[in-house]
C-alpha atoms as a PDB file:
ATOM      1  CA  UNK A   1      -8.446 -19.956 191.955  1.00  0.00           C
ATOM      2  CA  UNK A   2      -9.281 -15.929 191.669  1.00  0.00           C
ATOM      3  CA  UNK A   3      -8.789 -13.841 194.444  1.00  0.00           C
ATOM      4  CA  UNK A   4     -11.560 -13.732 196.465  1.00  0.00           C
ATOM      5  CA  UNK A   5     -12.679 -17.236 195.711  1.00  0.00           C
ATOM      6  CA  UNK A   6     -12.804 -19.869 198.519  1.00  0.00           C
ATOM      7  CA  UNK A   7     -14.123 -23.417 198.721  1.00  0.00           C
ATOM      8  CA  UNK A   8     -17.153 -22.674 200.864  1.00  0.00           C
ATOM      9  CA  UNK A   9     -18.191 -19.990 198.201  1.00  0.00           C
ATOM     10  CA  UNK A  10     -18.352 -22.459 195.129  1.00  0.00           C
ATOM     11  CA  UNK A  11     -20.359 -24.771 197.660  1.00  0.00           C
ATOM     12  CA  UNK A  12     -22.893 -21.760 198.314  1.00  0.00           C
ATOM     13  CA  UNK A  13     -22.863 -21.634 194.561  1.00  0.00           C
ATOM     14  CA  UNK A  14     -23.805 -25.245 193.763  1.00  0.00           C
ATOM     15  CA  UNK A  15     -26.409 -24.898 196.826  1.00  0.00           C
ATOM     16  CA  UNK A  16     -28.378 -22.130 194.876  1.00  0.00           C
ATOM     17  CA  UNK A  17     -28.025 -23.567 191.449  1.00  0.00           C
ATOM     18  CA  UNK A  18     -29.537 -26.775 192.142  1.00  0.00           C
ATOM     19  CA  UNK A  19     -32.688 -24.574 194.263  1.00  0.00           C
ATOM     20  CA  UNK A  20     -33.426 -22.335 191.563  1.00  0.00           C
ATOM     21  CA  UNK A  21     -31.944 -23.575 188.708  1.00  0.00           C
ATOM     22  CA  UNK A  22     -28.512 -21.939 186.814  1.00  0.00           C
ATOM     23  CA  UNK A  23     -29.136 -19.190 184.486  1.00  0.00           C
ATOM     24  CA  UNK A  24     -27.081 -19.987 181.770  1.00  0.00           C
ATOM     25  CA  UNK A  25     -26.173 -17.344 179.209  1.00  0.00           C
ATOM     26  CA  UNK A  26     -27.609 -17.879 175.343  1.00  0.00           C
ATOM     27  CA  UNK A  27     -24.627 -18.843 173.046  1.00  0.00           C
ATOM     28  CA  UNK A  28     -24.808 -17.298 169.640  1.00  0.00           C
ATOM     29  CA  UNK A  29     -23.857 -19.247 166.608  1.00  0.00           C
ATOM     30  CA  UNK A  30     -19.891 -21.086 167.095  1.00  0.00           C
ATOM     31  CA  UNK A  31     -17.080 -21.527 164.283  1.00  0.00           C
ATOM     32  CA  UNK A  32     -16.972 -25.318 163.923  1.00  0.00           C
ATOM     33  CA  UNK A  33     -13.877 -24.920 162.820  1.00  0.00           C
ATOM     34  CA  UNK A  34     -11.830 -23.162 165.534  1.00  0.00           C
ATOM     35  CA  UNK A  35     -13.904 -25.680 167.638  1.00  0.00           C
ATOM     36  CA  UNK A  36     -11.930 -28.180 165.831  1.00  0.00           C
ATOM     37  CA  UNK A  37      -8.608 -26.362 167.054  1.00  0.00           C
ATOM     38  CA  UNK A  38      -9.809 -25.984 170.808  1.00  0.00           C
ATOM     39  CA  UNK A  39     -10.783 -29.828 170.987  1.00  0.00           C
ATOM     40  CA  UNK A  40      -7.295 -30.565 169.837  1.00  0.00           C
ATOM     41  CA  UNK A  41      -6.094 -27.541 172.527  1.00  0.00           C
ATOM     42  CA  UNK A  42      -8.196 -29.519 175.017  1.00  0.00           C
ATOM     43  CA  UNK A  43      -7.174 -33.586 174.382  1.00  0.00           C
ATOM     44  CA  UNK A  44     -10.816 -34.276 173.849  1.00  0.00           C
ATOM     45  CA  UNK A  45     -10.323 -37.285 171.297  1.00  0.00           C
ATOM     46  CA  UNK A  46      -7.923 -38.594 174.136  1.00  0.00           C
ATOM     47  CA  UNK A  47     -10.584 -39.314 176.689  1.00  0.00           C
ATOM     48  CA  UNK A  48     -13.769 -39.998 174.269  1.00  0.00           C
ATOM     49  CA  UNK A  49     -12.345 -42.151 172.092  1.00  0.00           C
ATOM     50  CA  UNK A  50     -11.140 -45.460 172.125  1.00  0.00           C
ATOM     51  CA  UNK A  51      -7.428 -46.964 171.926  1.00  0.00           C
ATOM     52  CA  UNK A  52      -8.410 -49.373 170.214  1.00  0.00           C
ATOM     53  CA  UNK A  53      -7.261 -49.297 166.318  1.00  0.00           C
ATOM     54  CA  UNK A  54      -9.722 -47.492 163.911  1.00  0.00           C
ATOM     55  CA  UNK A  55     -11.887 -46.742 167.075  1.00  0.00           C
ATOM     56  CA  UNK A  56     -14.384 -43.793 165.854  1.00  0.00           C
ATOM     57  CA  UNK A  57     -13.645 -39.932 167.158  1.00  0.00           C
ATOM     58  CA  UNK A  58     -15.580 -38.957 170.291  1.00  0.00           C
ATOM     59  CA  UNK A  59     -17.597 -42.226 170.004  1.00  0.00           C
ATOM     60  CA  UNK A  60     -16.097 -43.340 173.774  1.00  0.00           C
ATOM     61  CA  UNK A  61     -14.968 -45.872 175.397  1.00  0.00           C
ATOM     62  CA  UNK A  62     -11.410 -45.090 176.507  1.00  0.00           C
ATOM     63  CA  UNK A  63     -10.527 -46.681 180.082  1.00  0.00           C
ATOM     64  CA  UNK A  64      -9.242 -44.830 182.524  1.00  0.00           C
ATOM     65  CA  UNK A  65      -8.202 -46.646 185.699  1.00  0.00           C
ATOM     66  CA  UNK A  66      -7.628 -44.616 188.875  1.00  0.00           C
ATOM     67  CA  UNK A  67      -7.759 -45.687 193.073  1.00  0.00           C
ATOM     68  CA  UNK A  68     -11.579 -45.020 193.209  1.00  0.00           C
ATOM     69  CA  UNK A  69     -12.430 -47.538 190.105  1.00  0.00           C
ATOM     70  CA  UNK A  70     -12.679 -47.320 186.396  1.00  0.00           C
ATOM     71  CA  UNK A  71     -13.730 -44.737 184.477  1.00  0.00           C
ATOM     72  CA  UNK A  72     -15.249 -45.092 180.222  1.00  0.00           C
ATOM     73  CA  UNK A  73     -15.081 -42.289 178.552  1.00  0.00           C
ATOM     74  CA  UNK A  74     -18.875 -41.209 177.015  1.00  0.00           C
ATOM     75  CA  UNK A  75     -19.857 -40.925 173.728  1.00  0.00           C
ATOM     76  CA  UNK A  76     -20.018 -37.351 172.989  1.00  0.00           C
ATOM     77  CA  UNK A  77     -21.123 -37.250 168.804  1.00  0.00           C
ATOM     78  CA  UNK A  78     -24.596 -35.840 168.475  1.00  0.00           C
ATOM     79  CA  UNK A  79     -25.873 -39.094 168.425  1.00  0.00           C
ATOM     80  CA  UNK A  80     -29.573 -38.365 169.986  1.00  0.00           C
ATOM     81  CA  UNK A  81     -29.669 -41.572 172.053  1.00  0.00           C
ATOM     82  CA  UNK A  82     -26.068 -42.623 172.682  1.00  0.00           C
ATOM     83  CA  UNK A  83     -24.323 -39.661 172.500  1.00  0.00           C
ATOM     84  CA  UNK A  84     -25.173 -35.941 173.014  1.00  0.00           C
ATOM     85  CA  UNK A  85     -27.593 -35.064 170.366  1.00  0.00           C
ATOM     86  CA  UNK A  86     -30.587 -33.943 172.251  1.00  0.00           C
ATOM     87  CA  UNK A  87     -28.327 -31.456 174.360  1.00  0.00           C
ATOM     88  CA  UNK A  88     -28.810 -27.861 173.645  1.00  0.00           C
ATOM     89  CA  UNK A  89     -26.068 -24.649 174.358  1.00  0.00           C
ATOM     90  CA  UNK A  90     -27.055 -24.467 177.411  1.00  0.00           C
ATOM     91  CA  UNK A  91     -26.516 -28.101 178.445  1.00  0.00           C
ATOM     92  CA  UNK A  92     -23.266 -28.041 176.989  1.00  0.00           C
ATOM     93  CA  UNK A  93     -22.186 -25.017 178.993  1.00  0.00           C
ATOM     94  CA  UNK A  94     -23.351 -26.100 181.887  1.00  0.00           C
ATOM     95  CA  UNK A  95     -21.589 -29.560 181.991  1.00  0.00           C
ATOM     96  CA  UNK A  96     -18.597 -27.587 181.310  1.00  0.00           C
ATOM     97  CA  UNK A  97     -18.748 -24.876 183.637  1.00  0.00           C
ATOM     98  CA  UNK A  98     -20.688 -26.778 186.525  1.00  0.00           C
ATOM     99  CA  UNK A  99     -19.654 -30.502 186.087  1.00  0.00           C
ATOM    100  CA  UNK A 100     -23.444 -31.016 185.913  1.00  0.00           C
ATOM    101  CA  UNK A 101     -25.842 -33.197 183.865  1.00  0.00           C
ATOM    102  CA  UNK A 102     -28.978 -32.112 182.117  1.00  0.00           C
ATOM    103  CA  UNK A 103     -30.894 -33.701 184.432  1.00  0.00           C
ATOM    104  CA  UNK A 104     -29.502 -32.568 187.031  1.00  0.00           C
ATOM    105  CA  UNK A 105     -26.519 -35.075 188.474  1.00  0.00           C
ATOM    106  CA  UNK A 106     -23.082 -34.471 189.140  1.00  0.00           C
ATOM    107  CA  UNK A 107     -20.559 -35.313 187.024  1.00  0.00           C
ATOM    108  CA  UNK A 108     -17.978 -37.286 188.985  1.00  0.00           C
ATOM    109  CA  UNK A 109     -14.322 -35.319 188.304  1.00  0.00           C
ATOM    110  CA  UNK A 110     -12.923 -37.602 186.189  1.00  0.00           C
ATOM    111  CA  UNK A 111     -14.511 -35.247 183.807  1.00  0.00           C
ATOM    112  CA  UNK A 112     -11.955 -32.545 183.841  1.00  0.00           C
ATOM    113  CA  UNK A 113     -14.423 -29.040 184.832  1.00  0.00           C
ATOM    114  CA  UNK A 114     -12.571 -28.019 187.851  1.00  0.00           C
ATOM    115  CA  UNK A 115     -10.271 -26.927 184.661  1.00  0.00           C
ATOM    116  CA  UNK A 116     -12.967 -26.724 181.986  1.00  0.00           C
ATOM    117  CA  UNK A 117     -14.934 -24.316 184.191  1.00  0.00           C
ATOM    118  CA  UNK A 118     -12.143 -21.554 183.402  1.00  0.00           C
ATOM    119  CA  UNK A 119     -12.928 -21.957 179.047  1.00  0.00           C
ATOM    120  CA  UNK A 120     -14.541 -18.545 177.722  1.00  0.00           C
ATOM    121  CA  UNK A 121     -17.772 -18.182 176.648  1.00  0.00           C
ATOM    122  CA  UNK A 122     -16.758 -17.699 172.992  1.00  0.00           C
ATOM    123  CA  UNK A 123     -14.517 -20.709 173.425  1.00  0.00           C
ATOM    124  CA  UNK A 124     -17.213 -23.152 174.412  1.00  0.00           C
ATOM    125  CA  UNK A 125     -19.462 -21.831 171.424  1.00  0.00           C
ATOM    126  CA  UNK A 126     -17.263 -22.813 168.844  1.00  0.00           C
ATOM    127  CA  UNK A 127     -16.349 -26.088 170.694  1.00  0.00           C
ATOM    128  CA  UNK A 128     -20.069 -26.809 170.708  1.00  0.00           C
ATOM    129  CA  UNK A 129     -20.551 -26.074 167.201  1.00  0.00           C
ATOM    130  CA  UNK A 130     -17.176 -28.393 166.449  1.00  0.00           C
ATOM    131  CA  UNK A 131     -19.071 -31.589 168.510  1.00  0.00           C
ATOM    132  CA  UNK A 132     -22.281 -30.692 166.851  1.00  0.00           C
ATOM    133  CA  UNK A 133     -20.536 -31.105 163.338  1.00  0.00           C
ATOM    134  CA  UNK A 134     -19.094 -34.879 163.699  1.00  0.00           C
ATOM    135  CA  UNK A 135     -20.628 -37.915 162.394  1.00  0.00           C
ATOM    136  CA  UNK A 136     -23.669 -39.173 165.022  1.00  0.00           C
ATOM    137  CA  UNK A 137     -21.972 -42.425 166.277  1.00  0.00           C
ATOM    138  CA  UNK A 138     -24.485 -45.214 167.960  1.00  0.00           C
ATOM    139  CA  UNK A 139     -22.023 -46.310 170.693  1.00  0.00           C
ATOM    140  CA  UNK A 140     -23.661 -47.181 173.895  1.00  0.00           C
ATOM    141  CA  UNK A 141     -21.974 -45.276 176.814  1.00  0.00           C
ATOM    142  CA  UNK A 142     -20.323 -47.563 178.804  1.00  0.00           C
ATOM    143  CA  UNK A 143     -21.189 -47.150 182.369  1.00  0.00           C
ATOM    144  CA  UNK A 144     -18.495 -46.381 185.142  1.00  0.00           C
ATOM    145  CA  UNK A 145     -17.001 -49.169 187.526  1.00  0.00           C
ATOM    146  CA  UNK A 146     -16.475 -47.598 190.995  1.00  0.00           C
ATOM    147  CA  UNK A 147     -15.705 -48.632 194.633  1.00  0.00           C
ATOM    148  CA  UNK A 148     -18.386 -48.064 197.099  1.00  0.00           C
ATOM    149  CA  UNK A 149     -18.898 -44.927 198.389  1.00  0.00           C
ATOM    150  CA  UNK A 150     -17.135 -43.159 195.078  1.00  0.00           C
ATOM    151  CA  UNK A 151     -19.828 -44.688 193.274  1.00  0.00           C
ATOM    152  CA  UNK A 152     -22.052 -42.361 195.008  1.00  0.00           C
ATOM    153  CA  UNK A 153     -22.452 -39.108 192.624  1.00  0.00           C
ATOM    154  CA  UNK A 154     -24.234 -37.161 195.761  1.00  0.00           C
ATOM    155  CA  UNK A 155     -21.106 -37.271 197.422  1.00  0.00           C
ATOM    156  CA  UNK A 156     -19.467 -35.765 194.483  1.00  0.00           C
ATOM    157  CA  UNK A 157     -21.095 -32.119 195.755  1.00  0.00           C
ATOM    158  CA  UNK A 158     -19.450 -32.531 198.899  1.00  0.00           C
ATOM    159  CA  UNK A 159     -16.315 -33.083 196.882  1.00  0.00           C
ATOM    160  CA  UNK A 160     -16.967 -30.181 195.081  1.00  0.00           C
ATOM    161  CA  UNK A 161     -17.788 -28.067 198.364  1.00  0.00           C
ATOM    162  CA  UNK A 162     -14.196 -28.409 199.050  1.00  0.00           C
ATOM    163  CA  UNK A 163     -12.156 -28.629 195.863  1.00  0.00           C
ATOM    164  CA  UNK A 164     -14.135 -26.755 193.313  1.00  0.00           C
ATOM    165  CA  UNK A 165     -14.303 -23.409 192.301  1.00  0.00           C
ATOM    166  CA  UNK A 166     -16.272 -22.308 189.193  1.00  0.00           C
ATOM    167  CA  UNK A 167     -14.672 -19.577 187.009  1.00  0.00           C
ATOM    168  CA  UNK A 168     -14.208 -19.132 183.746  1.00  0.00           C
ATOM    169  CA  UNK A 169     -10.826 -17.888 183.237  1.00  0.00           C
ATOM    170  CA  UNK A 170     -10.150 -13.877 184.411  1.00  0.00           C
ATOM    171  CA  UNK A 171      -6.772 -12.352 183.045  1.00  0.00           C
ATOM    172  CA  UNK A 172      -4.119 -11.005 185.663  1.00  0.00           C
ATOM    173  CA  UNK A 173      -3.047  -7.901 184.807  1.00  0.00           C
ATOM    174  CA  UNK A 174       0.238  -8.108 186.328  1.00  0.00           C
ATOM    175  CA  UNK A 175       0.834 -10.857 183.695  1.00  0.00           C
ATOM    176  CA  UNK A 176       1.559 -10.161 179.695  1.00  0.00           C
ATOM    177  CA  UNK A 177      -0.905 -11.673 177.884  1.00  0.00           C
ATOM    178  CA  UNK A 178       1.191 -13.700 176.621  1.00  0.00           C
ATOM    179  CA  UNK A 179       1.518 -14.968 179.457  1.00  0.00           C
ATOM    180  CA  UNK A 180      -2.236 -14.940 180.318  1.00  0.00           C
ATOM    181  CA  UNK A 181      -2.641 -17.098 177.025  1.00  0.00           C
ATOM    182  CA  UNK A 182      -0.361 -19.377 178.064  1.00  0.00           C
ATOM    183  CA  UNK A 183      -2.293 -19.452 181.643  1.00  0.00           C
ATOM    184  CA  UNK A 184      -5.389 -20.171 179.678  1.00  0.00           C
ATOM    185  CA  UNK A 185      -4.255 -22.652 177.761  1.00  0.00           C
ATOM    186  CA  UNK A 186      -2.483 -24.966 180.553  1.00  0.00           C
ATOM    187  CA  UNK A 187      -4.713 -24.082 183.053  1.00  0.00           C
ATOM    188  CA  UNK A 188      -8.103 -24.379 180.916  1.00  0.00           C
ATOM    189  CA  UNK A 189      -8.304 -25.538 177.437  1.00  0.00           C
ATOM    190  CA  UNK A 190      -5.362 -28.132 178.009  1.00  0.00           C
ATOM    191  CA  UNK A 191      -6.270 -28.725 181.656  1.00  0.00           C
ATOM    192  CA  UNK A 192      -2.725 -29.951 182.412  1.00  0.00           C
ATOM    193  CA  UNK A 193      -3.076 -29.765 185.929  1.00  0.00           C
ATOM    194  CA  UNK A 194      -5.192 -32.481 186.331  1.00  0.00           C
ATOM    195  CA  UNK A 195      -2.650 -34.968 185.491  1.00  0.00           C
ATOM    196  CA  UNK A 196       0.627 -32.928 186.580  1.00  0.00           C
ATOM    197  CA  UNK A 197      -0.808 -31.682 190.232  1.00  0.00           C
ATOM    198  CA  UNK A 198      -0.324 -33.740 193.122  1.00  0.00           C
ATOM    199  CA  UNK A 199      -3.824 -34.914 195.052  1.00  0.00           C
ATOM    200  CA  UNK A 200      -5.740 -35.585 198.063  1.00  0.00           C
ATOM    201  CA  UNK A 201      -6.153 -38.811 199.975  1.00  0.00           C
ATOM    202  CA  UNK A 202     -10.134 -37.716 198.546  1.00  0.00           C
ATOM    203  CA  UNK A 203      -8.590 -36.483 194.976  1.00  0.00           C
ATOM    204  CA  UNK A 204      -9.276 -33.508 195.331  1.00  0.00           C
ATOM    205  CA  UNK A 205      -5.649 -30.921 193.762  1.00  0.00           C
ATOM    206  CA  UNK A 206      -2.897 -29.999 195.945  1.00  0.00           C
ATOM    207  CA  UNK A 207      -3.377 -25.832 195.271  1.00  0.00           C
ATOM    208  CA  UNK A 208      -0.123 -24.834 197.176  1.00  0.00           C
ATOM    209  CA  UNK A 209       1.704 -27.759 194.538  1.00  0.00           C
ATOM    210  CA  UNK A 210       0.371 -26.565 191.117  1.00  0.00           C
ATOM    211  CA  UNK A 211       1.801 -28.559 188.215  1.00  0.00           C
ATOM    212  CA  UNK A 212       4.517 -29.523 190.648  1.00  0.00           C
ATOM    213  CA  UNK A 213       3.924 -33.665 189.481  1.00  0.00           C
ATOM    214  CA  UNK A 214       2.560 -36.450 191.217  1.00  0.00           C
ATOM    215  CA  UNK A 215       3.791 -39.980 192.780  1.00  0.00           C
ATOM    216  CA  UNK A 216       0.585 -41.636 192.033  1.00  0.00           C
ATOM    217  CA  UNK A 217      -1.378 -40.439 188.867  1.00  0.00           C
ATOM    218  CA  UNK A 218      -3.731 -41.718 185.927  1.00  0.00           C
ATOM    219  CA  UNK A 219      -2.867 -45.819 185.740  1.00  0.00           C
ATOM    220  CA  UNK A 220      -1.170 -45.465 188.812  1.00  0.00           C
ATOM    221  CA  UNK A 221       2.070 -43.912 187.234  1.00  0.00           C
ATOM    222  CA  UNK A 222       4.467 -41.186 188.493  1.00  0.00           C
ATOM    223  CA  UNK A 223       3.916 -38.202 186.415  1.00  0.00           C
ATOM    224  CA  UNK A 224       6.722 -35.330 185.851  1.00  0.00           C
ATOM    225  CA  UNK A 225       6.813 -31.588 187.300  1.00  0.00           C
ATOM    226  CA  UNK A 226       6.159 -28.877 185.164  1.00  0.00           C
ATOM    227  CA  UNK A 227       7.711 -26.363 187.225  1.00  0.00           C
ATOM    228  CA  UNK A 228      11.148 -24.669 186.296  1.00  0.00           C
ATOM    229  CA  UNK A 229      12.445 -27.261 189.359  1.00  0.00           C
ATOM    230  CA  UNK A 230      12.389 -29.534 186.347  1.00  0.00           C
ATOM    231  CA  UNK A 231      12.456 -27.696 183.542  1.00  0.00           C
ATOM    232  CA  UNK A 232      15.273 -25.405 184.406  1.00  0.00           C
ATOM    233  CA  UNK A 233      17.834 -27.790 182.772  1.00  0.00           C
ATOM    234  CA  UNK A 234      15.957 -27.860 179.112  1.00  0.00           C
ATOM    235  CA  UNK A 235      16.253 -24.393 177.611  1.00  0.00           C
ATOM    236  CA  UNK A 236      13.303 -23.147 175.111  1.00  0.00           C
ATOM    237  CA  UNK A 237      14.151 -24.873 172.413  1.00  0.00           C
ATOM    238  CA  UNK A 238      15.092 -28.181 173.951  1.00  0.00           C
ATOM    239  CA  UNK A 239      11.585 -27.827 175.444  1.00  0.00           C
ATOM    240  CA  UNK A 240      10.115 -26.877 172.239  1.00  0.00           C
ATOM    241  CA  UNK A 241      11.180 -29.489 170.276  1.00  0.00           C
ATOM    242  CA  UNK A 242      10.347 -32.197 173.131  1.00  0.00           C
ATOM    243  CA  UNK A 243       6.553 -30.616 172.945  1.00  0.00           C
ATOM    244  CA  UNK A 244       5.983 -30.894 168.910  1.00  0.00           C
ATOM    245  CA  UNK A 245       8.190 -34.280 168.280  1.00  0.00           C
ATOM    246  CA  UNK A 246       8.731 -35.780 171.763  1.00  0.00           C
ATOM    247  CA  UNK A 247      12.309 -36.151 171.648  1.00  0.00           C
ATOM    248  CA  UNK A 248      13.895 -35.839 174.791  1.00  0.00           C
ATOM    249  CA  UNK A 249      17.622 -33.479 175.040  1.00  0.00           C
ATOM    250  CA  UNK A 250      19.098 -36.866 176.065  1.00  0.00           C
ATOM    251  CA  UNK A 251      17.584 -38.795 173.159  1.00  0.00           C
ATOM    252  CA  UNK A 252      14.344 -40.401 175.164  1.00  0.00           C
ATOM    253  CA  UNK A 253      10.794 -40.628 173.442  1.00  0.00           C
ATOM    254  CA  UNK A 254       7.992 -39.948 175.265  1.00  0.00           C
ATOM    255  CA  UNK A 255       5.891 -42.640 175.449  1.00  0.00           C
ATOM    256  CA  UNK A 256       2.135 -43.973 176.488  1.00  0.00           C
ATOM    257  CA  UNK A 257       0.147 -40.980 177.719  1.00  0.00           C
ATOM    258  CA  UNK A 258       2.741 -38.044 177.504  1.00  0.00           C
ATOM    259  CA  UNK A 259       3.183 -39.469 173.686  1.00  0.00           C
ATOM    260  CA  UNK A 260      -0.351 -39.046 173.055  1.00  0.00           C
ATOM    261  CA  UNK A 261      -0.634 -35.044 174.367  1.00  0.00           C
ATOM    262  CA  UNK A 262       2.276 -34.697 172.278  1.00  0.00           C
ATOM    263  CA  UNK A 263       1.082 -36.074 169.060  1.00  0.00           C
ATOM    264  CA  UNK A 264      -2.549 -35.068 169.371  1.00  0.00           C
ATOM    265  CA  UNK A 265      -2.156 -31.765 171.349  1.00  0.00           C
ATOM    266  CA  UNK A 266       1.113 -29.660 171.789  1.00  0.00           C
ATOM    267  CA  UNK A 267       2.472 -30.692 168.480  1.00  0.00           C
ATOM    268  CA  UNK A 268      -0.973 -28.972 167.051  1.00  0.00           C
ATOM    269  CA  UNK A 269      -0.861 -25.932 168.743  1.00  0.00           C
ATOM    270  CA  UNK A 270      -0.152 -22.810 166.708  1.00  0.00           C
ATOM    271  CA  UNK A 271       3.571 -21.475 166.817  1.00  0.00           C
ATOM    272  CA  UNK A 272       2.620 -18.217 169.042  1.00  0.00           C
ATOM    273  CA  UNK A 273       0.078 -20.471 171.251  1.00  0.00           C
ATOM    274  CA  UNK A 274       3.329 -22.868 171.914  1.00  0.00           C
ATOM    275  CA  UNK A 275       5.370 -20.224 172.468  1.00  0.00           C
ATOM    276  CA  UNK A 276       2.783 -19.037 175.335  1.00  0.00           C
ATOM    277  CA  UNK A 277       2.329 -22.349 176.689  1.00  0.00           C
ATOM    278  CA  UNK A 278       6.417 -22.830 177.092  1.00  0.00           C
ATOM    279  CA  UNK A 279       6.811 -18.921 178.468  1.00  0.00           C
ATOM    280  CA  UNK A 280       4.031 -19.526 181.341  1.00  0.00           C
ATOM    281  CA  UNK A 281       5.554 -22.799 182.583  1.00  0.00           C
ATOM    282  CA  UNK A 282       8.814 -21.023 182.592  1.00  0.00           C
ATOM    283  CA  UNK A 283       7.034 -18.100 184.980  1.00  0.00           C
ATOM    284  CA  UNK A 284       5.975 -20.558 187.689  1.00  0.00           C
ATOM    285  CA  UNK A 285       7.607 -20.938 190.857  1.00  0.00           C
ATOM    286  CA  UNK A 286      10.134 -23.719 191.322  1.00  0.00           C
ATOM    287  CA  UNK A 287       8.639 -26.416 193.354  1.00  0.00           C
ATOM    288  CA  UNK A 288      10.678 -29.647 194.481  1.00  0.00           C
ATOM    289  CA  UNK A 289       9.093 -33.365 193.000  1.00  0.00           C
ATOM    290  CA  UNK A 290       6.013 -34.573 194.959  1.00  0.00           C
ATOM    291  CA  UNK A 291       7.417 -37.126 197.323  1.00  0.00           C
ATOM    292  CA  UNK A 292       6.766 -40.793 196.474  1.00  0.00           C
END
């Protein structure tokens, strides 16, 4: 969150946008193939495609169980009925930055936009133009499995009222910009705190515990701090190497989700943007494990 920015101001924001409509800016024309960089930057295949052996990029279908029900992950090729190929710019950007539908729905946050909503303008043009290049897959979406309420997306605007805050990403000067890079890219692009924060009874992220872990996450599993509480006893290359290979100092392999960010994300990332990823987690405050 920005200075200035509070909860009840991104519900004001939601309030007038569905009244009168969001002006969305017109994208010009995106690089397809830095798009193809900032999906890898972002875990995209990870959540729209299946696990399932020779599964098709971006064609859905990847489960992802959590305490309010089961989530599929959507076709997003430019398929024009399964997928997302009668969407314009401005669709696109507004799904991002709004965690809304073309016609008008919420998106429920399994769809990672609290983070998302921080991606530049530039970046979401050539991310566009990358999802607008792939193969049009036929893949039905499948739809979502949810308790009663969650299953509700109305309520997701309350949820939104209180958790959400729309960006995109602004710089802080009393940061390098290396630094501010490295913000960006765990904070945005690689939305890392929506696994590695703690949450809500009503899911909705801890603020004050940024990246600090959590007892309970995706599949039900622990997942690890990110602060320098943890990370203090790896130094930066132990780190580095653990992020491109997944080789622990102590010999471990990461395994099952953390494997898969490492083999389709951090081990992609140029050399400077890993370097700006590993100094901005090393800037963060120390914060203790979340409780179990």
């Amino acid at each position: 969150m920005t200075a200035g920015q509070s909860p009840a101001w991104a519900g004001l924001f939601f309030f007038v946008a569905l009244l009168w409509g969001l002006a969305l800016p017109a994208l010009a024309q995106g690089d397809a193939k830095r798009g193809a960089y900032l999906a890898k930057v972002g875990g995209c295949a990870g959540c729209h495609t299946d696990a399932k052996k020779d599964a098709v990029p971006y064609a859905g279908g990847r489960v992802l169980k959590t305490p309010f029900g089961t989530f599929y992950g959507p076709n997003i090729t430019p398929h024009a009925e399964a997928g997302i190929g009668r969407w314009g710019e401005a669709d696109f950007l507004l799904a991002l930055r709004s965690g809304v539908r073309p016609d008008g729905a919420h998106y429920f946050p399994a769809f990672p936009y609290p983070s998302f909503t921080l991606i530049r303008d530039a970046d979401a043009r050539d991310l566009w133009a990358y999802f607008r290049s792939l193969p049009p897959d036929g893949r039905a979406s499948r739809p979502h499995n949810l308790s009663f309420p969650f299953s509700l997306r109305f309520l997701v605007g309350f949820w939104k009222w209180l958790y959400y805050v729309p960006g995109p990403f602004v710089a802080d000067t009393g940061r390098t910009p290396m630094l501010n890079r490295g913000a960006y890219l765990v904070g945005a692009l690689g939305h890392c705190g929506e696994c590695h924060t703690p949450r809500t009874a009503l899911g909705g992220p801890k603020r004050d515990r940024l990246l600090a872990g959590a007892a309970k996450g995706p599949e039900g599993k622990r997942v690890p701090n990110l602060t320098p509480a943890k990370l203090k006893k790896w130094d930066h290359n132990e780190l580095r190497e653990f992020l491109l290979g997944g080789i622990t100092p102590d010999g471990d392999v990461a395994a099952e989700t953390m494997g898969e960010v490492i083999r389709n994300t951090t081990s992609q990332l140029t050399p400077e943007d890993l370097v700006a990823l590993i100094a901005y987690l090393r800037s963060l405050p120390a914060l203790a494990d979340e409780p179990r």
